[in-house]
C-alpha atoms as a PDB file:
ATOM      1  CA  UNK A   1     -62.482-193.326 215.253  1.00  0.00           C
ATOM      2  CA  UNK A   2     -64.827-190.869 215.038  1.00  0.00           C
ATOM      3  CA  UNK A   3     -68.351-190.274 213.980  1.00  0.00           C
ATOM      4  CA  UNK A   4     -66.912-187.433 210.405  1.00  0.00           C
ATOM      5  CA  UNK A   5     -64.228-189.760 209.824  1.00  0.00           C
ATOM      6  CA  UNK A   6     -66.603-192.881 209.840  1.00  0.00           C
ATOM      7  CA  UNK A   7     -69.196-190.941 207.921  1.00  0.00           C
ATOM      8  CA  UNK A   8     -66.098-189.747 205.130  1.00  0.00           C
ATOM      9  CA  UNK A   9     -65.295-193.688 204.990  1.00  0.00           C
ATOM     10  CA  UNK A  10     -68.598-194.834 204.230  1.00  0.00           C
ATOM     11  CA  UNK A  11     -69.195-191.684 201.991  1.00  0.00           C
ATOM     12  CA  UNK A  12     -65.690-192.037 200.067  1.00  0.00           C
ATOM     13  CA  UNK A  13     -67.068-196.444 199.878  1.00  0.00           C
ATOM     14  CA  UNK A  14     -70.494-194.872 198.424  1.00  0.00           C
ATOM     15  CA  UNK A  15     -68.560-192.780 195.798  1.00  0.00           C
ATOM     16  CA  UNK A  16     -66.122-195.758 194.605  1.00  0.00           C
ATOM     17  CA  UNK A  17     -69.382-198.023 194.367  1.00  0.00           C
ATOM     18  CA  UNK A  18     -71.232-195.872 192.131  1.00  0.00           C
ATOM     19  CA  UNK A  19     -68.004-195.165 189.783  1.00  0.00           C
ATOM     20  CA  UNK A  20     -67.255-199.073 189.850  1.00  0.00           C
ATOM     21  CA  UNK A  21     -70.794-199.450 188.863  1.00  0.00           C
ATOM     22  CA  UNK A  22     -70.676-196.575 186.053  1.00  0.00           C
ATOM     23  CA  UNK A  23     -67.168-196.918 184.499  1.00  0.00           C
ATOM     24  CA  UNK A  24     -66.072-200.304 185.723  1.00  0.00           C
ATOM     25  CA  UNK A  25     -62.843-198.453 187.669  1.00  0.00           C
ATOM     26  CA  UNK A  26     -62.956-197.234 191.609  1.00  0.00           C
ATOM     27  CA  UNK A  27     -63.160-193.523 192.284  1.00  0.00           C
ATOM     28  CA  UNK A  28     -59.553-193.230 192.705  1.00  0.00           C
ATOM     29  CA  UNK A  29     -58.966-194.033 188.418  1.00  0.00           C
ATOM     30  CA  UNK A  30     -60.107-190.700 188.391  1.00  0.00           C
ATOM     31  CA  UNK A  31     -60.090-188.912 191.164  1.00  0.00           C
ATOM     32  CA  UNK A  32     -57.340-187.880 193.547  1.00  0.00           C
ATOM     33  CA  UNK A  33     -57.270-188.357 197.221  1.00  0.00           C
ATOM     34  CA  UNK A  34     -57.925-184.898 198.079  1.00  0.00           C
ATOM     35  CA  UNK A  35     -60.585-184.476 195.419  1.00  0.00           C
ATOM     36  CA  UNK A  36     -62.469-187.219 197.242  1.00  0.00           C
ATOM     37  CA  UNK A  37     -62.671-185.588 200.864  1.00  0.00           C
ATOM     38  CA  UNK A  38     -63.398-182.247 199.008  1.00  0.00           C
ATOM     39  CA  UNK A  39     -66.169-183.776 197.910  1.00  0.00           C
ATOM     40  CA  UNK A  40     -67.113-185.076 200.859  1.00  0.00           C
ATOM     41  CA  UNK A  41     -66.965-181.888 202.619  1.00  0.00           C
ATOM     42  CA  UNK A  42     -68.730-179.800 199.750  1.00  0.00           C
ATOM     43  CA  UNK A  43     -71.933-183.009 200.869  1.00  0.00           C
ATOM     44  CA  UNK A  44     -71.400-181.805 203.990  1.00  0.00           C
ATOM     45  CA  UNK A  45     -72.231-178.592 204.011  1.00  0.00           C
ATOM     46  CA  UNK A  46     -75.114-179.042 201.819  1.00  0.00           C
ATOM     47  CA  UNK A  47     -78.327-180.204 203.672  1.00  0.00           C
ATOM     48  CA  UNK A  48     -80.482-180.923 200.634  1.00  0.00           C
ATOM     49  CA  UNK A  49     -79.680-184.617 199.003  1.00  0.00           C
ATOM     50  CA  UNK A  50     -78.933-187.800 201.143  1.00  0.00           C
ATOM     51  CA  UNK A  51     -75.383-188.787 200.031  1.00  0.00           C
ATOM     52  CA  UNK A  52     -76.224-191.595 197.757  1.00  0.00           C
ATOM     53  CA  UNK A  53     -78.323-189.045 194.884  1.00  0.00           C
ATOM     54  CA  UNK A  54     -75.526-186.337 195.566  1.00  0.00           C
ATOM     55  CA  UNK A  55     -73.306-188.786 194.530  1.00  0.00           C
ATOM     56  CA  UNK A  56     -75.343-190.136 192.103  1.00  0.00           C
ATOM     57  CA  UNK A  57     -75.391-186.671 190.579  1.00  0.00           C
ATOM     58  CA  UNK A  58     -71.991-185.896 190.759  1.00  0.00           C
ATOM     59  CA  UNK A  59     -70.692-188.963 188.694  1.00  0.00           C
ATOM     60  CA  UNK A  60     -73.083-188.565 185.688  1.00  0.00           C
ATOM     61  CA  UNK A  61     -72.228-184.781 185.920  1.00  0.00           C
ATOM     62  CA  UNK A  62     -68.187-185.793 185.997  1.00  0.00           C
ATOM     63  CA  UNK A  63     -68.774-187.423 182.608  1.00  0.00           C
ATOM     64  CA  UNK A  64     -71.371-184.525 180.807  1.00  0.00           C
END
């Protein structure tokens, strides 16, 4: 395997943690499959937040 596709795993573990943690349901209650590498890729080209406060960010934004 290699290194993206480990860093998408850990990334797309990181996202269903903080909605399990938030909602009580994985990412994938609400989100599709391809909505969840999108987002990965939109971190990816971003250089500004380590991936836990993007995602951080992006879940309390989902439900403003």
């Amino acid at each position: 395997m290699n290194k993206l596709a480990i860093e998408r795993m850990n990334f797309i573990d990181m996202l269903n943690e903080e909605f399990l943690s938030v909602t009580g349901y994985g990412a994938y209650a609400f989100l599709s499959t391809f909505e969840g590498v999108d987002l990965f890729d939109r971190f990816s080209e971003q250089q500004s937040q380590p991936a836990n406060l993007f995602i951080r960010s992006f879940v309390r934004n989902f439900y403003a």
